[in-house]
N, C-alpha and C. Protein backbone atom coordinates (compact mmCIF):
# COMPACT_ATOMS: atom_id res chain seq x y z
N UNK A 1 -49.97 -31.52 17.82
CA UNK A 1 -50.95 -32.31 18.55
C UNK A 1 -50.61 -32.24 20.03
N UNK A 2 -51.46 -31.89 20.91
CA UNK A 2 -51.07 -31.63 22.16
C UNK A 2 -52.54 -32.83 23.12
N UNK A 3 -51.27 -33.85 24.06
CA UNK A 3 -52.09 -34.20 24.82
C UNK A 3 -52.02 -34.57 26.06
N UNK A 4 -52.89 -34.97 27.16
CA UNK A 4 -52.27 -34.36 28.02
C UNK A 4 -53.10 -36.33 28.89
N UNK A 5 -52.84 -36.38 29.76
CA UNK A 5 -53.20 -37.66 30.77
C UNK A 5 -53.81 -37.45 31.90
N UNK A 6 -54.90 -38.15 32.39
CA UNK A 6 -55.42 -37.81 33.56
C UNK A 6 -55.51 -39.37 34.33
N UNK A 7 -55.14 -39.85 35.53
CA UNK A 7 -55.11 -41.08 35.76
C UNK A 7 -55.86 -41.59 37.07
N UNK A 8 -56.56 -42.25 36.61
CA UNK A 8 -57.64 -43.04 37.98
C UNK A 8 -56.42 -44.72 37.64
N UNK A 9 -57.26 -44.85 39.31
CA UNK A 9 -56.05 -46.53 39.44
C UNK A 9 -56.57 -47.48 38.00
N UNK A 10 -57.28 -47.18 37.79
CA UNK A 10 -57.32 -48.21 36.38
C UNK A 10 -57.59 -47.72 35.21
N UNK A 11 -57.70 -46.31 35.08
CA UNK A 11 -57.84 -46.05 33.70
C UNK A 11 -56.90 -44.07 33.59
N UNK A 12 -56.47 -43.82 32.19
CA UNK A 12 -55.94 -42.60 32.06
C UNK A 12 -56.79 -42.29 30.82
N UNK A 13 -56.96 -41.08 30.92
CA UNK A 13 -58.01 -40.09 30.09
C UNK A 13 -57.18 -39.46 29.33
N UNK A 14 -56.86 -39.69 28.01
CA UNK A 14 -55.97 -38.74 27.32
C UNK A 14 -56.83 -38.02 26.22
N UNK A 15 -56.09 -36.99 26.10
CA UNK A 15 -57.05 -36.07 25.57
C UNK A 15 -56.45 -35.45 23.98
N UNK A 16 -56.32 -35.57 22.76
CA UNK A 16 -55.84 -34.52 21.82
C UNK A 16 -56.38 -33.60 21.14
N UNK A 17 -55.79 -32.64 21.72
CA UNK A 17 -56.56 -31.43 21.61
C UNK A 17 -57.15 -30.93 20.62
N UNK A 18 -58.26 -30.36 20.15
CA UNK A 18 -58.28 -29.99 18.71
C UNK A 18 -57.96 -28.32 18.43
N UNK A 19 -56.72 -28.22 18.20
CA UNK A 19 -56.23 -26.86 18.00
C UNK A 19 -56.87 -26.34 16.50
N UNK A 20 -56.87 -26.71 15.87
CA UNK A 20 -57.66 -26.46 13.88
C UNK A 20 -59.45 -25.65 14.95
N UNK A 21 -59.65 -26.38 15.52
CA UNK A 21 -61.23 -25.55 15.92
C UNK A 21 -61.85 -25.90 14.35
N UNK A 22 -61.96 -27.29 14.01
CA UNK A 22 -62.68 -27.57 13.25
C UNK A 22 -63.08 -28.95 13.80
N UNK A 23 -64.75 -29.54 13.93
CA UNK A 23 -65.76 -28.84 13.59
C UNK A 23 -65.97 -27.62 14.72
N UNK A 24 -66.25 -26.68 14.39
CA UNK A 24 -66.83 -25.75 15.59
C UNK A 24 -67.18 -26.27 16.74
N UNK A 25 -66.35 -26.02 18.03
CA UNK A 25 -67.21 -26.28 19.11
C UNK A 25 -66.59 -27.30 19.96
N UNK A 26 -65.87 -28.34 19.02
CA UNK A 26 -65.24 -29.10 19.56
C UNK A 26 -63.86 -28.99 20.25
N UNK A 27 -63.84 -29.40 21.43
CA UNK A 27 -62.77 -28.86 22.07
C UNK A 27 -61.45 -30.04 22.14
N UNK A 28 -62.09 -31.29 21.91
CA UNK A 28 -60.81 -32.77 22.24
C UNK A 28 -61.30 -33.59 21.75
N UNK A 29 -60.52 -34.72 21.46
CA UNK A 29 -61.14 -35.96 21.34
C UNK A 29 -60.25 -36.64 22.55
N UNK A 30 -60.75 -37.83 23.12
CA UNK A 30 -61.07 -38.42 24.22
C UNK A 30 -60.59 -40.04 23.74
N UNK A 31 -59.76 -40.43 24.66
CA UNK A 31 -59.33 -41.74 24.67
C UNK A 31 -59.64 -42.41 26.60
N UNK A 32 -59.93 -43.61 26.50
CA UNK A 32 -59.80 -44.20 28.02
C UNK A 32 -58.69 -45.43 27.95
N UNK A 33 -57.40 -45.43 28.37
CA UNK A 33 -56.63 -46.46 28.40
C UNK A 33 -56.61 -46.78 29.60
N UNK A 34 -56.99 -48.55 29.49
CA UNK A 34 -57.10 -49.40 30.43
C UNK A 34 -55.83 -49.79 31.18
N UNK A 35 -55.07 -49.72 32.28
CA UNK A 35 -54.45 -50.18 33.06
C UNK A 35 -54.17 -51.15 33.98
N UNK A 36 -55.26 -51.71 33.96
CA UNK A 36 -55.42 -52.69 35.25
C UNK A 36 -56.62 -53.96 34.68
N UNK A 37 -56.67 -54.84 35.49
CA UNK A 37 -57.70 -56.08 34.92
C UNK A 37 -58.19 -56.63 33.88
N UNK A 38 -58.89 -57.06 33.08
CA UNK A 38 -59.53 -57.97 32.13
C UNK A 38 -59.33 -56.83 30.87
N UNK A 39 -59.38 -55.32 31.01
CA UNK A 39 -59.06 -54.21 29.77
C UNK A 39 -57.85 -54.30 29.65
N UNK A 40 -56.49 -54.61 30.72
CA UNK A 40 -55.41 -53.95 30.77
C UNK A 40 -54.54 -53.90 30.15
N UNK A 41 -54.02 -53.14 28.81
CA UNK A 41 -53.37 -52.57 27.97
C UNK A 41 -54.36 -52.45 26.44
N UNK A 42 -55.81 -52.07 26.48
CA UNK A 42 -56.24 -51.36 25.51
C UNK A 42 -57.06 -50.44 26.49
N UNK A 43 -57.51 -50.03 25.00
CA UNK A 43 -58.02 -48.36 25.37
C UNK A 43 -59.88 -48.26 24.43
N UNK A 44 -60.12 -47.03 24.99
CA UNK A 44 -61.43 -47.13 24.33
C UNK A 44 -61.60 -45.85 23.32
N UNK A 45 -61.55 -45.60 22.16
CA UNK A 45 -61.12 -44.41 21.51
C UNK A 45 -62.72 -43.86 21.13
N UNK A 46 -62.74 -42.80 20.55
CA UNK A 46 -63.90 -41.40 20.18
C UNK A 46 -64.89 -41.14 20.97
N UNK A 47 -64.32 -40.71 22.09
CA UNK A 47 -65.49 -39.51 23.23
C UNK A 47 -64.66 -38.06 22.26
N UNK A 48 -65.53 -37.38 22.90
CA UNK A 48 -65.47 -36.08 22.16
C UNK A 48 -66.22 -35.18 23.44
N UNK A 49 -65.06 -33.98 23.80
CA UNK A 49 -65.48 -33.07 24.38
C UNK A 49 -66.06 -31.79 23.86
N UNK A 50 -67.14 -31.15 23.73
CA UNK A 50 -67.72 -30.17 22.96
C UNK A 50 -67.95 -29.22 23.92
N UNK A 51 -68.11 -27.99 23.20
CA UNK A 51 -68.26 -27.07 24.14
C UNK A 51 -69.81 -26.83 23.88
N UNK A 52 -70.93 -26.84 24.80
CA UNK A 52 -71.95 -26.25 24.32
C UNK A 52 -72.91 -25.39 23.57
N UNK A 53 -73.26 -25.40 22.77
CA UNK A 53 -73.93 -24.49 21.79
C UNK A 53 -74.19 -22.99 22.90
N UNK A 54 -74.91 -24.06 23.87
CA UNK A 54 -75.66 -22.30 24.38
C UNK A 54 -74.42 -21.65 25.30
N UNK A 55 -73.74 -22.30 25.57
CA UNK A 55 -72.19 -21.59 26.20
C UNK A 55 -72.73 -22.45 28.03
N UNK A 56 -73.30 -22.95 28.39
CA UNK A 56 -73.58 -23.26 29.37
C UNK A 56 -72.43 -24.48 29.73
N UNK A 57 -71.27 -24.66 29.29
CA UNK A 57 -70.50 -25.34 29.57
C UNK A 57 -70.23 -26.75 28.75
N UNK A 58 -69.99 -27.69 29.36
CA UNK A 58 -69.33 -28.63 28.28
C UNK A 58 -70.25 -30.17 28.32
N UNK A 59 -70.03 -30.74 27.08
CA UNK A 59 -70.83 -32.10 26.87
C UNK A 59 -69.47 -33.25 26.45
N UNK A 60 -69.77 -34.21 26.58
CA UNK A 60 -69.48 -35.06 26.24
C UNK A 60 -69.80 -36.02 25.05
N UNK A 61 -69.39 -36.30 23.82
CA UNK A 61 -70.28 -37.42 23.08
C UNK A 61 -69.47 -38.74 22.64
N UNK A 62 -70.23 -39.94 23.10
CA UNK A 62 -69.72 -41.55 23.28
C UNK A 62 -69.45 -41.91 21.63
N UNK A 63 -69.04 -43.14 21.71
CA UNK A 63 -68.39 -43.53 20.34
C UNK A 63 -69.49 -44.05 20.09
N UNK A 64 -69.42 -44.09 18.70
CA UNK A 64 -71.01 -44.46 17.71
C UNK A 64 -70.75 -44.81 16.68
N UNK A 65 -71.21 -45.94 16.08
CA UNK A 65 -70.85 -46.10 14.34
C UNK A 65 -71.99 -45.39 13.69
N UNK A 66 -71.86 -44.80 12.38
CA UNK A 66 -73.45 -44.29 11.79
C UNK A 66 -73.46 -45.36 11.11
N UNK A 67 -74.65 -45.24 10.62
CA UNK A 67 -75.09 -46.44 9.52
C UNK A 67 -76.21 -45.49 8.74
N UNK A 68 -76.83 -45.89 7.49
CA UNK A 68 -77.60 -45.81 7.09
C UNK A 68 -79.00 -46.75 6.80
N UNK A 69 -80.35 -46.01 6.64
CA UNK A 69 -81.33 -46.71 6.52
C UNK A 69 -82.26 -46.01 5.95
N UNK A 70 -82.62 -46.42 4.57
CA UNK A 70 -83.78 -45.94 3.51
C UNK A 70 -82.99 -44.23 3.48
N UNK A 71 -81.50 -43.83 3.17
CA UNK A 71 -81.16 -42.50 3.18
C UNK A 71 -81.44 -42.17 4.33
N UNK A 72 -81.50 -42.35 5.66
CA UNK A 72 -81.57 -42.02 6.93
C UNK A 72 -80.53 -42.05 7.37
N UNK A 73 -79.67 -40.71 8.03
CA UNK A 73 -78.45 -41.08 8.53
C UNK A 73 -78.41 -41.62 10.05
N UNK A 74 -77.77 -42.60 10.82
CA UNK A 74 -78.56 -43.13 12.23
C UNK A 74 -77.45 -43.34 12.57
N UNK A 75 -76.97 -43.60 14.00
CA UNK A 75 -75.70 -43.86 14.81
C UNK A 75 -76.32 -44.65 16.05
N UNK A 76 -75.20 -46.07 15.99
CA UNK A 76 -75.50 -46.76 16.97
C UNK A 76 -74.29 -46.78 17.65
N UNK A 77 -74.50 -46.12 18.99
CA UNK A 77 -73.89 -46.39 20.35
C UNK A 77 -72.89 -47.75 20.61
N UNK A 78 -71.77 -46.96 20.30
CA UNK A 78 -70.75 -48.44 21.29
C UNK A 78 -71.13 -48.62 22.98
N UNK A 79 -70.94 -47.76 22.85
CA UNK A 79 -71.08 -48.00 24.83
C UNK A 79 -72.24 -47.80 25.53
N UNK A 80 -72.71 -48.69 25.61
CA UNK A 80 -73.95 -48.66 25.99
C UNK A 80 -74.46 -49.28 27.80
N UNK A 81 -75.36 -48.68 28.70
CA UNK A 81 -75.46 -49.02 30.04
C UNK A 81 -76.32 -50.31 29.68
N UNK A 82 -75.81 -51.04 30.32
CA UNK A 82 -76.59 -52.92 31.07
C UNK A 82 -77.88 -52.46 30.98
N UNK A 83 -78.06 -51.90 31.88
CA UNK A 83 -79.59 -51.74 32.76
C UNK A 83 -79.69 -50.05 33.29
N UNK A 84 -78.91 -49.44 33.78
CA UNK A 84 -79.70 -48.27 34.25
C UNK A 84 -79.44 -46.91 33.38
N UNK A 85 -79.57 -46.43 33.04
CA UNK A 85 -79.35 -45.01 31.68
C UNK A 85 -78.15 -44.78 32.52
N UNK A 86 -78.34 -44.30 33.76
CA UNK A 86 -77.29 -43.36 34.75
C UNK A 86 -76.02 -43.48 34.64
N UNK A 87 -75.46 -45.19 34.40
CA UNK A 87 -74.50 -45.64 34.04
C UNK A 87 -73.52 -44.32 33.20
N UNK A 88 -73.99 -44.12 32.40
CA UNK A 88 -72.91 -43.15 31.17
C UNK A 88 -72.65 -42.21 32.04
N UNK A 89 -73.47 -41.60 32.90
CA UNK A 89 -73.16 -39.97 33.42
C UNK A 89 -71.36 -40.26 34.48
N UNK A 90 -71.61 -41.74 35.16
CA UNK A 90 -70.49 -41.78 35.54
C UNK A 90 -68.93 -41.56 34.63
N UNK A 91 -69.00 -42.14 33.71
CA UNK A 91 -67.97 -41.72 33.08
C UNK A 91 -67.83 -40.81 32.06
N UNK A 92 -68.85 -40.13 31.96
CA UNK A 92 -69.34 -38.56 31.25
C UNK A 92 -68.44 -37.45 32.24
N UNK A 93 -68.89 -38.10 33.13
CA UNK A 93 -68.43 -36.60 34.42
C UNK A 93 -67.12 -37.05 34.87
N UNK A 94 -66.62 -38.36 34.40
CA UNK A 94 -65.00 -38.28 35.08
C UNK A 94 -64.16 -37.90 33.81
N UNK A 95 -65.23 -37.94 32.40
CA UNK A 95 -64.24 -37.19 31.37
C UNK A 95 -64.10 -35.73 31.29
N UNK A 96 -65.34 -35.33 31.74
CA UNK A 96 -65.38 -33.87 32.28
C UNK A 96 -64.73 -33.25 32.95
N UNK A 97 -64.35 -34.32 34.31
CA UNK A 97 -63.46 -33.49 35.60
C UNK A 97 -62.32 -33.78 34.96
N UNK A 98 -61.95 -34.50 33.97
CA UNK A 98 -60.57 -34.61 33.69
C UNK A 98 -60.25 -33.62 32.71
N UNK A 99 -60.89 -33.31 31.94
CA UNK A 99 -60.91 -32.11 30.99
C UNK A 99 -60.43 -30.60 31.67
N UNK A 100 -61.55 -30.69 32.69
CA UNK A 100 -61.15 -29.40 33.37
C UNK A 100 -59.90 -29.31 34.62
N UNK A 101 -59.44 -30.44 34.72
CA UNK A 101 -58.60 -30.21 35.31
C UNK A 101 -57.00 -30.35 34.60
N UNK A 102 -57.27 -30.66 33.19
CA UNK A 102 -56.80 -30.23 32.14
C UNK A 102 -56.22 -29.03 31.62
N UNK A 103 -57.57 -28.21 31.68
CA UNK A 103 -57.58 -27.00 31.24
C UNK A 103 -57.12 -26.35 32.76
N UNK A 104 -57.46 -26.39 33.87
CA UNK A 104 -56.89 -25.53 34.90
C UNK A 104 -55.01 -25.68 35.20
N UNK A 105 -54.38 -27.38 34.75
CA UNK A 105 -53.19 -27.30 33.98
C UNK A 105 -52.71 -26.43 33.48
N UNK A 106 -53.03 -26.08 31.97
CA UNK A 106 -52.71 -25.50 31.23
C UNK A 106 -53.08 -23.73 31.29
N UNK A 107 -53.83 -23.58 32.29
CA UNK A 107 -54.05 -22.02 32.68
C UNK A 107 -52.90 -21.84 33.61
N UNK A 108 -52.47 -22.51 34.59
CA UNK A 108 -51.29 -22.12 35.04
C UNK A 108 -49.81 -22.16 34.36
N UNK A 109 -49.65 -22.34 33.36
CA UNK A 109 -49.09 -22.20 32.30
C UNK A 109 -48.20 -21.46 32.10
């Protein structure tokens, strides 16, 4: 299991890697541990870094419980924005830059 830390003043991005390359595509799973204020000493566990189907680079996906309904398989969103959608992209793209600066880590290697 290989993982690695990325640290903003209040939160570290840890990452374990998925070396098996099972399911396809998936590149990490994604933790946010809280450091500082009203979070400080838990964490927020299952983001998932994927690599894109069409190769156009990388996605992110938030923690979700599934549930079922009438045999419908459905997933409801833990983390969800207050009020503006935009909300997620902020911490979409700081799991991103942390990923890749992850991986540019481990290329100098």
């Amino acid at each position: 299991m290989a993982t690695t830390n990325t640290v903003n003043e209040t939160v570290i991005v840890k990452f374990v890697i998925n070396e098996k390359g099972n399911p396809p595509g998936k590149l990490a799973d994604g933790e946010l541990h809280f450091t500082d204020g009203v979070l400080a000493g838990l964490k927020l566990i299952g983001f998932g870094v994927w690599e894109r189907r069409s190769g156009g680079g990388r996605n992110v996906t938030f923690p979700a419980r599934q549930y079922s309904v009438n045999g419908e398989r459905r997933a409801f969103a833990l983390l969800r924005p207050i009020g503006d959608i935009a909300a997620q992209y902020c911490i979409r793209d700081f799991i991103l830059d942390a990923y890749a600066e992850f991986e540019a880590g481990a290329a100098e290697s």
